[in-house]
Protein backbone atom coordinates (compact mmCIF):
# COMPACT_ATOMS: atom_id res chain seq x y z
CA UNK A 1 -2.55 -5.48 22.08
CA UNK A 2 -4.07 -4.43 18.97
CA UNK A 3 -2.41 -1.76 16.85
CA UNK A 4 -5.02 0.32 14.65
CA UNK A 5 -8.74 0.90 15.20
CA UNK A 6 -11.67 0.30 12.87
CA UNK A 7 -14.86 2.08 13.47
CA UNK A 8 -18.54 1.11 11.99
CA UNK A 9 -21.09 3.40 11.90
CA UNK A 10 -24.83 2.14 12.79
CA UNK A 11 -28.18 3.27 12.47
CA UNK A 12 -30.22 0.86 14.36
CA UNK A 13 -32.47 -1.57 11.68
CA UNK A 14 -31.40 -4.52 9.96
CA UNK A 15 -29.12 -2.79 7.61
CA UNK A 16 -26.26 -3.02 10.57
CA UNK A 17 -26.13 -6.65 10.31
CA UNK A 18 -23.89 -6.50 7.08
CA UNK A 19 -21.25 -3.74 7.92
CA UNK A 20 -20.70 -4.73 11.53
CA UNK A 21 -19.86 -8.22 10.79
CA UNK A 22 -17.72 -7.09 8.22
CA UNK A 23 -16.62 -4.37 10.22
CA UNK A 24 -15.87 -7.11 12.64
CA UNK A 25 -13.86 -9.44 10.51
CA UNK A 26 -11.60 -6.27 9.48
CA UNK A 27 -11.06 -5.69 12.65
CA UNK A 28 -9.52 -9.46 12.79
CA UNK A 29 -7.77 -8.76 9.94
CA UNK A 30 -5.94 -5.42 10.92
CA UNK A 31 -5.69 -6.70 14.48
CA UNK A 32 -7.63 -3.65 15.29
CA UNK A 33 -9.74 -2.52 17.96
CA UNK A 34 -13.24 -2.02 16.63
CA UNK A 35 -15.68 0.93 18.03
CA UNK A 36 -19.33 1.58 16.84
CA UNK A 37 -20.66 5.10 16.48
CA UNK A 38 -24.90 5.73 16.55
CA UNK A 39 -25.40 8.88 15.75
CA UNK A 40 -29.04 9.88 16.85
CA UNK A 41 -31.09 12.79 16.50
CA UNK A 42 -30.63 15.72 18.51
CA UNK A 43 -34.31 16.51 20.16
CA UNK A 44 -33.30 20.50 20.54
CA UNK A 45 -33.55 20.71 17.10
CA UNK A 46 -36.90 20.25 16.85
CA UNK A 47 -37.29 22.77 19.61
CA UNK A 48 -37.50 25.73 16.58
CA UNK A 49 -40.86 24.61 15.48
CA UNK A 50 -42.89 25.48 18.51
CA UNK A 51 -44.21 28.81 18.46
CA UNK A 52 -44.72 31.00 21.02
CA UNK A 53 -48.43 29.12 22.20
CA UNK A 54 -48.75 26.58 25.10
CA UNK A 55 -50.55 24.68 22.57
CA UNK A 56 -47.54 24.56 20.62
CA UNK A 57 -45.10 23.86 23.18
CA UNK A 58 -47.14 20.74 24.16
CA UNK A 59 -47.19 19.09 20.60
CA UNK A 60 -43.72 19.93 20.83
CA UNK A 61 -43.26 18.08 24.18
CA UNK A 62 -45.06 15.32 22.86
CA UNK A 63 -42.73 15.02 19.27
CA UNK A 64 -39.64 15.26 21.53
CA UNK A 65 -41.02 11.96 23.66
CA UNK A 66 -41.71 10.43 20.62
CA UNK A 67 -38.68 11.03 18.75
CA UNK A 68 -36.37 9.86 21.86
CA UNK A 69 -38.32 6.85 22.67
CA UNK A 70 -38.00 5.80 18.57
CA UNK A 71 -34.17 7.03 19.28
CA UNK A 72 -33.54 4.69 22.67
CA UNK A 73 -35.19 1.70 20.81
CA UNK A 74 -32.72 2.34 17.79
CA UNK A 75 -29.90 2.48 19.83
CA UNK A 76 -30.76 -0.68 21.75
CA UNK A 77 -31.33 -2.80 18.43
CA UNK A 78 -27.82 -1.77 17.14
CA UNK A 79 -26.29 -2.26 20.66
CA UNK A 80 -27.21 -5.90 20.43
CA UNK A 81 -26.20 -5.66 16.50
CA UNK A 82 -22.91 -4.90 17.58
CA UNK A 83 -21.97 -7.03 20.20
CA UNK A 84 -23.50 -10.15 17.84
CA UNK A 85 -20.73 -8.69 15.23
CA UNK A 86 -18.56 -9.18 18.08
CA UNK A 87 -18.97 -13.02 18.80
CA UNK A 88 -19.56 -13.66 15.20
CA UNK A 89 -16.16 -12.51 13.80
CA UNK A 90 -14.84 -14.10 17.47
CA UNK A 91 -13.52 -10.90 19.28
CA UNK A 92 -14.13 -10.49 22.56
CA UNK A 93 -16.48 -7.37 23.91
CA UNK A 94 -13.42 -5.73 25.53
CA UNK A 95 -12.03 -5.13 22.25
CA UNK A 96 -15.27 -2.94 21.26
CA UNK A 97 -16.96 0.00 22.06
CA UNK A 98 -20.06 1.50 21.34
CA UNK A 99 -20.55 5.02 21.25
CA UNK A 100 -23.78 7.19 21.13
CA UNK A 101 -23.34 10.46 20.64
CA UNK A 102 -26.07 13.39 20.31
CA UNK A 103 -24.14 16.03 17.67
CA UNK A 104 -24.00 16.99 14.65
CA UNK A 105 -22.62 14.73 12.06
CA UNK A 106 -19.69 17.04 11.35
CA UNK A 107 -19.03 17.21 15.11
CA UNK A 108 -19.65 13.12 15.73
CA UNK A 109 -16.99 12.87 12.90
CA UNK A 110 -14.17 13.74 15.04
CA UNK A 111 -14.67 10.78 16.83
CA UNK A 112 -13.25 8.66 13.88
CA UNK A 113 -9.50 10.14 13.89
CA UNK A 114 -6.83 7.83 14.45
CA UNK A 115 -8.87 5.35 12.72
CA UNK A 116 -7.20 3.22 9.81
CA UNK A 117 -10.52 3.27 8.67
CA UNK A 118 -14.27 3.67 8.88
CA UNK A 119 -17.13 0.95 7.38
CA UNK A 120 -20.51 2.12 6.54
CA UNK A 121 -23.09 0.22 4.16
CA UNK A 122 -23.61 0.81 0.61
CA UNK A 123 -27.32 2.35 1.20
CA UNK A 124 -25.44 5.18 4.02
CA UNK A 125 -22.64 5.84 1.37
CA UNK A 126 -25.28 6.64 -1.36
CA UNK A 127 -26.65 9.12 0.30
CA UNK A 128 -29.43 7.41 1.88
CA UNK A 129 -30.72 7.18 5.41
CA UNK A 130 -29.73 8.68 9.01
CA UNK A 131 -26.16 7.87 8.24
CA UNK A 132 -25.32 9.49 5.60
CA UNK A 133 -24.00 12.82 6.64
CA UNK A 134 -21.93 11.23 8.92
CA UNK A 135 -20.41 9.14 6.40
CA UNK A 136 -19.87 12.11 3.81
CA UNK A 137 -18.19 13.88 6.74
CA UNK A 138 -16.16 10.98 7.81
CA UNK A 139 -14.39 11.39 4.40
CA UNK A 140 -14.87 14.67 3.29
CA UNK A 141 -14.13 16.73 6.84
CA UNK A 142 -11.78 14.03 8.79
CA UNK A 143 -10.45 12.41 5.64
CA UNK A 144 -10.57 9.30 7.41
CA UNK A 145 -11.32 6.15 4.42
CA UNK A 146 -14.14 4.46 4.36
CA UNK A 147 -14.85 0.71 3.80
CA UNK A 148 -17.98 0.70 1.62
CA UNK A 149 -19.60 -2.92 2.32
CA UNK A 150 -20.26 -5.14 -0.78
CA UNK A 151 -22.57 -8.23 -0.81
CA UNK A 152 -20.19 -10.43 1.33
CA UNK A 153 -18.96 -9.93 4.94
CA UNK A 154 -15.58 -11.78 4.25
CA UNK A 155 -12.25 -9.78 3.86
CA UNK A 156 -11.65 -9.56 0.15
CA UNK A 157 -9.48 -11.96 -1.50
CA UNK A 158 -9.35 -10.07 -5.06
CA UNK A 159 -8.23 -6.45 -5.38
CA UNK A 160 -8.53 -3.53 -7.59
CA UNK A 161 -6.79 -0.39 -7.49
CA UNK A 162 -8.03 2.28 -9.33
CA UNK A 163 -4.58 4.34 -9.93
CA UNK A 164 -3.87 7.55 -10.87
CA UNK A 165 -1.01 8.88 -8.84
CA UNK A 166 -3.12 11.31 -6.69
CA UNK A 167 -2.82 11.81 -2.92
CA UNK A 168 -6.17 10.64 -2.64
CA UNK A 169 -5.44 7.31 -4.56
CA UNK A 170 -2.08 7.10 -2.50
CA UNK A 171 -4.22 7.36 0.75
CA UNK A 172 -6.58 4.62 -0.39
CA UNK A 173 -3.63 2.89 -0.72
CA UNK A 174 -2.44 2.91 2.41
CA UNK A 175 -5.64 2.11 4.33
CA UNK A 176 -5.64 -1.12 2.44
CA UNK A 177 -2.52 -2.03 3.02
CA UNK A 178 -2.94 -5.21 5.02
CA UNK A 179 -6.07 -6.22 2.72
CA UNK A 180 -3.55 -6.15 -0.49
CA UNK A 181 -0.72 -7.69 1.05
CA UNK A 182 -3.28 -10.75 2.19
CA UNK A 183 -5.00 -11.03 -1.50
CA UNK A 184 -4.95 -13.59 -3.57
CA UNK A 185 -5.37 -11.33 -6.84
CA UNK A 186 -4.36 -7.45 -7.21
CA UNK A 187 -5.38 -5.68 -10.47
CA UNK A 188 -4.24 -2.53 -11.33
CA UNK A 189 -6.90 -0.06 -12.68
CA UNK A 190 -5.54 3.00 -15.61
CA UNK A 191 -7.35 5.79 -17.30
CA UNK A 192 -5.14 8.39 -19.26
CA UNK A 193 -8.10 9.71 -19.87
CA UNK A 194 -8.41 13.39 -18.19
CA UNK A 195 -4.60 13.50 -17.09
CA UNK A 196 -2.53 16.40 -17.75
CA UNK A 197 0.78 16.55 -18.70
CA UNK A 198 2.13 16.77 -14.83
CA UNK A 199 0.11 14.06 -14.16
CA UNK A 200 1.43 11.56 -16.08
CA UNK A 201 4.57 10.88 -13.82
CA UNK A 202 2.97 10.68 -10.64
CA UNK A 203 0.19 8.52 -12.32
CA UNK A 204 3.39 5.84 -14.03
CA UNK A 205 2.54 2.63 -13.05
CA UNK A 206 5.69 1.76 -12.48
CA UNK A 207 5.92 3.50 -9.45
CA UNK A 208 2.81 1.49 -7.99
CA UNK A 209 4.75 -2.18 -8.93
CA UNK A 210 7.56 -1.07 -6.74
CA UNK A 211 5.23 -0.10 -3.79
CA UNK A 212 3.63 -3.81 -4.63
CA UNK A 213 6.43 -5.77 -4.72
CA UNK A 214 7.92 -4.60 -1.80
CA UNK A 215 4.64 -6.29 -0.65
CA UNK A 216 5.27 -9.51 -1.99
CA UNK A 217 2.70 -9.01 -4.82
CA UNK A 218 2.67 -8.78 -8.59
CA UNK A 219 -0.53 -7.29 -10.47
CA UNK A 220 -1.63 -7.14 -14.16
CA UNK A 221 -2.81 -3.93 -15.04
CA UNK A 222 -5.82 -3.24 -17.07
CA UNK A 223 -6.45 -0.11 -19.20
CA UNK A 224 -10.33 0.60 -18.76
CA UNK A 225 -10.66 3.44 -21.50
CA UNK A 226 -11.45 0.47 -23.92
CA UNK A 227 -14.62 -0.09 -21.68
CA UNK A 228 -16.07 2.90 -22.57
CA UNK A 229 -16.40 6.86 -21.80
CA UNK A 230 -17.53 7.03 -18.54
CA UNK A 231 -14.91 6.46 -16.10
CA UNK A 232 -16.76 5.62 -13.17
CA UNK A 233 -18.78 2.97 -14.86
CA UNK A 234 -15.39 1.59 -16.71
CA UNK A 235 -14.10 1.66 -13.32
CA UNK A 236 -16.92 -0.85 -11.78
CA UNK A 237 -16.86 -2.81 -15.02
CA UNK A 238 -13.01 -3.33 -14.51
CA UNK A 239 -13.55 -4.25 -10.98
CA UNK A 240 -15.94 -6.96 -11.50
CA UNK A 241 -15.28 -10.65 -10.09
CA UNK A 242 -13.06 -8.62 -7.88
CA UNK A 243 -14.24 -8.61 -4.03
CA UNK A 244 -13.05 -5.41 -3.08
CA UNK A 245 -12.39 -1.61 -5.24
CA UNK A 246 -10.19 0.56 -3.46
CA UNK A 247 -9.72 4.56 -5.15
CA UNK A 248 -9.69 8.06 -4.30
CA UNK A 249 -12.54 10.05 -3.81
CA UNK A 250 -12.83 13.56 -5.11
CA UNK A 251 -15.03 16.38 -4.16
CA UNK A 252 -14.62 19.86 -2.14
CA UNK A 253 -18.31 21.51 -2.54
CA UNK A 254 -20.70 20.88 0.96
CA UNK A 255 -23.88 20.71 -0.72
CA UNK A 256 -24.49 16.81 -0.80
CA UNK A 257 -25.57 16.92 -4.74
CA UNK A 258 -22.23 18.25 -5.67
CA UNK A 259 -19.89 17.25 -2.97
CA UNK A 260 -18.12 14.26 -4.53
CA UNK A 261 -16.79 14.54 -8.23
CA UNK A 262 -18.77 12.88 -11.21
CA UNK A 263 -16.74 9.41 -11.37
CA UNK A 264 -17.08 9.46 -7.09
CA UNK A 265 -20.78 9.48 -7.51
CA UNK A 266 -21.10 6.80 -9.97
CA UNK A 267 -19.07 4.46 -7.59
CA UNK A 268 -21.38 5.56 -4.76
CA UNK A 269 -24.41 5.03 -6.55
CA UNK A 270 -23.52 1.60 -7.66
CA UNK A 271 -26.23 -0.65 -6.03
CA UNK A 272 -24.07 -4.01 -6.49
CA UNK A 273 -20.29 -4.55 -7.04
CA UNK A 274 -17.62 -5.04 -5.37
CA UNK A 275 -17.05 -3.37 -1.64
CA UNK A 276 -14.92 -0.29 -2.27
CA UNK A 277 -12.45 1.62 0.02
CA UNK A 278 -12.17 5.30 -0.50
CA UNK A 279 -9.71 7.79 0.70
CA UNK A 280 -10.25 11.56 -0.19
């Protein structure tokens, strides 16, 4: 019986191909369960446009058709996304299931606790498409990591940590457990930059060789202030010819322009790379 679940979210077009079969082959990995989430529109939103007029509430009637018959063919295209992810990565369909679910993306989030983690694409975790909400409230609301796919479905074979000693670094950590103990490579990423005084102990990286070894693994660390003054993009230069990037993510405000920190928003913006898991 599998012991942790993984959860992809979908959003019905060919961009599901890439984070379900990766989602899929995590899933193998963690010896996880593996669940799909399609969040659609909810028609009653729409219902505060139409005015008062019969002629209005017809157009309206017509939109709503329109919108749930676009809606029911989405759902049907990642349905049969899924379940391909399924045989592909060699899991049987008992082990997954997908879920539609009319709410709001703050609400649909709830269905992702008790998940080790969550995998979205690159083009939902930049703040693009109908997934994109979801995935900000995945991490920000639920604080459930997410795996942010790369170019490759395959399980990453060389890691980088972005360290700092925070909780959310810690909790990146943690999620990636089983992909760090199975790597071929672990690099340890370091930027004084920024750090107070208090910060410096929990940041030691001394602390992070012990949690390593215990793991079987020995990393070189790199100090990625010599790259340059931008952390984020030190951060992805550090991380290159490395598979996977795992960090914290930082950020409180809900307005989407300003809800993840600066360095956050580079990684997310990156349109290439490695795949990254974040933990806020």
């Amino acid at each position: 019986m599998a012991k942790e679940r993984i959860v992809v979210t979908l959003q019905g077009d060919d961009i599901d191909i890439l984070p379900s079969r990766a989602a899929a082959r995590l899933a193998a990995r963690f010896d996880a369960t593996l669940d799909a989430i399609f969040l659609e529109p909810d028609p009653t939103d729409f219902m505060m446009w139409a005015g008062p007029s019969g002629a209005a509430v017809s157009v309206m009637a017509g939109a709503l058709s329109s919108i749930q018959q676009e809606s029911d063919k989405r759902v049907e295209q990642a349905k049969m996304t899924f379940i391909d992810a399924l045989e592909y990565a060699d899991l049987t369909a008992i082990r997954g299931r997908f879920l539609r679910i009319s709410d709001q993306p703050e609400d649909a989030a709830a269905e992702t606790r008790l998940s080790r983690l969550v995998v979205t694409s690159r083009y939902a975790a930049s703040g693009n498409g109908p997934v994109s909400a979801l995935a900000t409230a995945i991490l920000i609301d639920e604080q459930t990591p997410i795996y942010v796919c790369g170019e490759k479905d395959t399980p990453p074979a060389k890691v980088a940590i972005a360290w700092d000693g925070s909780r959310e670094a810690a909790r990146a950590m943690y999620a990636a457990a089983p992909l760090i103990s199975a790597a071929e490579k672990v690099t340890v990423l370091q930027s004084e930059k920024g750090l107070e005084y208090r910060d410096r102990r929990a940041a030691s990286v001394d602390r992070l060789y012990d949690w390593l070894s215990v793991r079987g693994k020995r990393s070189e660390t790199v100090d990625i202030d010599a790259f340059g003054p931008d952390v984020g993009e030190c951060l992805l230069q550090g991380a290159q010819d490395h598979d996977l990037l795992v960090a914290g993510a930082y950020g409180h405000s809900r307005l989407r322009e300003f809800v993840f920190g600066g360095v956050t928003r580079t990684l997310l913006a990156a349109t290439d790379g490695p795949a990254m898991l974040l933990a806020h």
